[in-house]
Protein backbone atom coordinates (compact mmCIF):
# COMPACT_ATOMS: atom_id res chain seq x y z
CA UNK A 1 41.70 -48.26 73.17
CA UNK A 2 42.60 -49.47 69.11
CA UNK A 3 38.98 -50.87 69.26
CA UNK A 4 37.19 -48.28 70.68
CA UNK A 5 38.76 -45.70 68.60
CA UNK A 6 38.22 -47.48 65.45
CA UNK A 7 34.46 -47.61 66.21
CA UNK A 8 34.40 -44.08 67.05
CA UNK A 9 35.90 -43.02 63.54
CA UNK A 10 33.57 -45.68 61.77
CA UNK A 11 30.44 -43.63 63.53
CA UNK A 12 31.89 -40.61 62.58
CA UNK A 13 32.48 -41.62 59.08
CA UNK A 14 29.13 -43.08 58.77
CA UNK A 15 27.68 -39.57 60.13
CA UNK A 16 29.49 -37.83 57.62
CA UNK A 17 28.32 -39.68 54.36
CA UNK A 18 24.87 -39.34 55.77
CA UNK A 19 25.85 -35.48 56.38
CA UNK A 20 27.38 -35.97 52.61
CA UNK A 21 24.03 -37.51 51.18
CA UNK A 22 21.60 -35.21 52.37
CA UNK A 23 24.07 -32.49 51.37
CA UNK A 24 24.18 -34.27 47.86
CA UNK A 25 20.10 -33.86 47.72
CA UNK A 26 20.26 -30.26 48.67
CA UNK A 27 22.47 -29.50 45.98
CA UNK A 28 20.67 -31.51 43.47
CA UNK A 29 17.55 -29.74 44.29
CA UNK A 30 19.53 -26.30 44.51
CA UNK A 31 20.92 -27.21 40.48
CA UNK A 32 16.91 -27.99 39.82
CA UNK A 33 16.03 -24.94 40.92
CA UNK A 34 18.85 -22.26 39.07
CA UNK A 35 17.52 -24.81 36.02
CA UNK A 36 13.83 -23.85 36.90
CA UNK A 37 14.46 -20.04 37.50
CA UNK A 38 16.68 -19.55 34.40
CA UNK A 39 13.63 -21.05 32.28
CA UNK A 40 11.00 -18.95 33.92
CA UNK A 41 13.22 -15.62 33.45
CA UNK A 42 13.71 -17.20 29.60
CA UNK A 43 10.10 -17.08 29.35
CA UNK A 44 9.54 -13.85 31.44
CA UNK A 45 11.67 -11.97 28.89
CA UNK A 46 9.97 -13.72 25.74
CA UNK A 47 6.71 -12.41 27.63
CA UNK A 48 8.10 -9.02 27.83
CA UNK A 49 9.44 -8.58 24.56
CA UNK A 50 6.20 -9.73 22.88
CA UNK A 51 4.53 -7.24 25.23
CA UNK A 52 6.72 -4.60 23.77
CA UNK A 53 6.11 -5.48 20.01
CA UNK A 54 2.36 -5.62 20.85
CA UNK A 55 2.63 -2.12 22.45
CA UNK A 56 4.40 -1.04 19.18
CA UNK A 57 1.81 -2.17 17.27
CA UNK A 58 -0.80 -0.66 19.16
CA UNK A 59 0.55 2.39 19.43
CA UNK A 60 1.20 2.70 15.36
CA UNK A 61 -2.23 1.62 15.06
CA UNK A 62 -3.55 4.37 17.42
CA UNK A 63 -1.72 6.69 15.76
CA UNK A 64 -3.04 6.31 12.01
CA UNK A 65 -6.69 6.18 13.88
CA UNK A 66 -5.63 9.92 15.02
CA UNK A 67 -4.55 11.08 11.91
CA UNK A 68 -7.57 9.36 9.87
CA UNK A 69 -9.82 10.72 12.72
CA UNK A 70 -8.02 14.12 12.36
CA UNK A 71 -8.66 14.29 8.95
CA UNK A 72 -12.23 12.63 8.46
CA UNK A 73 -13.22 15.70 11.17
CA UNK A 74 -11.54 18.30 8.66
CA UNK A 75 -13.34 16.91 6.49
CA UNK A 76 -16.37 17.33 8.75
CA UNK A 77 -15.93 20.93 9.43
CA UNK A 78 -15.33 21.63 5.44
CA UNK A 79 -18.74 20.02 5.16
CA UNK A 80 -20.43 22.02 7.27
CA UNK A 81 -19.00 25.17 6.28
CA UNK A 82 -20.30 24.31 2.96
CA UNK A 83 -23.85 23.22 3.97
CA UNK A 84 -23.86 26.46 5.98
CA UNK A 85 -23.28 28.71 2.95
CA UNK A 86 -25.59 26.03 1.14
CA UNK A 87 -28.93 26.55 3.77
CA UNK A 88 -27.66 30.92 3.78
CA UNK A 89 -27.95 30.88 -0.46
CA UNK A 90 -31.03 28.72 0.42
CA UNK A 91 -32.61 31.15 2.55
CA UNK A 92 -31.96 34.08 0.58
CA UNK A 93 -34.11 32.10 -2.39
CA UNK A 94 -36.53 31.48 -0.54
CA UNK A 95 -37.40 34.85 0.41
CA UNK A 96 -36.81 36.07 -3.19
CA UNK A 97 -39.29 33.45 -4.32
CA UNK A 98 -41.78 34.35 -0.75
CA UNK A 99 -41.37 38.04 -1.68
CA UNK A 100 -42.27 37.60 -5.40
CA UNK A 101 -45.32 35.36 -4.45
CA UNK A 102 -46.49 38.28 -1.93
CA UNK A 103 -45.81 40.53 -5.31
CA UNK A 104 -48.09 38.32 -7.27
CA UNK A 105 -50.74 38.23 -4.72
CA UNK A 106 -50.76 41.69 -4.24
CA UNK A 107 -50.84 42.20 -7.80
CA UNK A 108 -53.32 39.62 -8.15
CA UNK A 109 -55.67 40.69 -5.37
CA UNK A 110 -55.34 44.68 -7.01
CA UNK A 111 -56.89 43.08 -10.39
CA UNK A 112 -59.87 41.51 -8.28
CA UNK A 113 -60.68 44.32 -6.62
CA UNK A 114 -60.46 46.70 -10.01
């Protein structure tokens, strides 16, 4: 029974350092992997913390757009209030000076005729 029992506990022995050695390569690829995942989330957050400074940016930039847009269209609407009292003062010469020429025709046509 010695012999027998001694080659029973070398098999078993040899089945555990095999058991050991693919356990080993598990582990080793396990380690890889927390190695690999730590340096994607590393560059996940670098992603998301540009994206955030680019979103700052864009939004400050949108902003002075509003307020230059806000203010060219005040601008805008001063304009046109202007060019509206501009083409009313217009108007009102031109039928001073249409009125006056209808004068001097009249006038003129009255001399004609006398």
């Amino acid at each position: 029974m010695g012999p027998m029992f001694d080659i029973l506990i070398i098999g078993l022995l040899t089945i555990t350092c095999i058991f050991c050695l693919v356990l080993n390569r598990r582990l080793s690829r396990l380690r890889q992997g927390q190695v690999d995942l730590a340096t994607s989330i590393s560059e996940f957050d670098e992603a998301v913390l540009q994206a955030r400074q680019t979103l700052a940016g864009m939004d400050e930039r949108a902003k002075r757009q509003h307020q230059e847009i806000a203010q060219r269209a005040r601008a805008a609407e001063e304009l046109a209030t202007d060019l509206s009292v501009m083409i009313s003062s217009g108007n009102r010469v031109a039928d001073r000076i249409e009125s006056a020429m209808e004068d001097v025709r009249t006038i003129a046509n009255g001399k004609k005729v006398a």
